[in-house]
Each structure stands twice: as structure tokens, then as C-alpha cells.
Protein backbone atom coordinates (compact mmCIF):
# COMPACT_ATOMS: atom_id res chain seq x y z
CA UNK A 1 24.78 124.29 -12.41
CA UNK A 2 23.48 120.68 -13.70
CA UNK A 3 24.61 119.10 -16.58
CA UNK A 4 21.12 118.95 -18.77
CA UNK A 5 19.76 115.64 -19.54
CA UNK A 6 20.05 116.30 -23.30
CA UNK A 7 24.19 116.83 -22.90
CA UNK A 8 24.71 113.79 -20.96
CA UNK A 9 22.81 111.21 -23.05
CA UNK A 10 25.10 112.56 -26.14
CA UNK A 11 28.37 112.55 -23.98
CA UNK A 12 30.57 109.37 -24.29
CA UNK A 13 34.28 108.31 -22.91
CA UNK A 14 37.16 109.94 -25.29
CA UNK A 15 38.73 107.13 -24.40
CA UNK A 16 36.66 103.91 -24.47
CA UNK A 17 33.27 105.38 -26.18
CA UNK A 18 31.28 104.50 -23.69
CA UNK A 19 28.40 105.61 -21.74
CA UNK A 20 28.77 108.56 -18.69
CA UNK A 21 26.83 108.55 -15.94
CA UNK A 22 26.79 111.60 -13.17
CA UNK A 23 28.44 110.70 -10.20
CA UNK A 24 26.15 110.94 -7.05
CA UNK A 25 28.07 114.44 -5.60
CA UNK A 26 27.78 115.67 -8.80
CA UNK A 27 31.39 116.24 -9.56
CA UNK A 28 31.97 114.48 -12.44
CA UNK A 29 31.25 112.05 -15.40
CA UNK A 30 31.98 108.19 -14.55
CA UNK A 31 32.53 106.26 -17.79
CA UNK A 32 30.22 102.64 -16.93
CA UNK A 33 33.21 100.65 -18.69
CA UNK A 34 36.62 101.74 -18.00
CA UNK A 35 35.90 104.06 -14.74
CA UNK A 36 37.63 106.99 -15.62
CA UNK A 37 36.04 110.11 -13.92
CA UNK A 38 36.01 113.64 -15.89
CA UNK A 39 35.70 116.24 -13.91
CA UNK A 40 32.92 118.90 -14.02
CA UNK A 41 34.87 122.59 -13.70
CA UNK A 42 32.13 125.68 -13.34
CA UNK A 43 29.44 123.35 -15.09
CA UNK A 44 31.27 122.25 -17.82
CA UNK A 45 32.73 118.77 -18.24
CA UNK A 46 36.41 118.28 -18.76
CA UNK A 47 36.63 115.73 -21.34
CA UNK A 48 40.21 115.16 -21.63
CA UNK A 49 41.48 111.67 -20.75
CA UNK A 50 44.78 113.12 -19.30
CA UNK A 51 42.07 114.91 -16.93
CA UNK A 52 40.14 111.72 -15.62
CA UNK A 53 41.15 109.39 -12.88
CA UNK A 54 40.31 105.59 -12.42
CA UNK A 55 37.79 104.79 -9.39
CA UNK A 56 37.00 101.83 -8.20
């Protein structure tokens, strides 16, 4: 299941505040400023920073 359009242009970092963008497999949120990467658990996005990892 796809996150809708609608819920990611509202979505920002928890930590930072910034902007999410899907990542290309689909399994997760990458914030465009600090790189943290929430991950998306039976269609729903995890939006806890102690959740995320940092990607290059």
C-alpha cells in the first residue's frame, strides 16, 4: 500500500521539519535535509526519530 500524495506533502522530519521524500523501493521517508530515513511498517510511516537511520 502507497503512501497517498495528500499524506506525504503534509508529512515533515520530527526532527529537523523538513521536507520527506519516498525513497525509490518504497520503504521509507528520506528527510531532504538531515537524511534520516523513517520507515514505512504495513503502510504506515514510523515517525519516530529513535526509528530513523542516517543514509548517505
Amino acid at each position: 500500500m502507497a503512501i497517498s500524495k495528500e499524506l506525504l506533502e503534509i508529512l515533515v522530519c520530527p526532527a529537523c521539519k523538513s521536507d520527506l521524500e519516498m525513497r525509490a523501493d518504497q520503504s521509507g521517508l528520506k528527510c531532504v535535509s538531515c537524511r534520516r530515513v523513517y520507515p514505512i511498517r504495513d503502510g504506515i510511516p514510523v515517525m519516530l526519530i529513535d526509528e530513523a537511520r542516517i543514509e548517505d
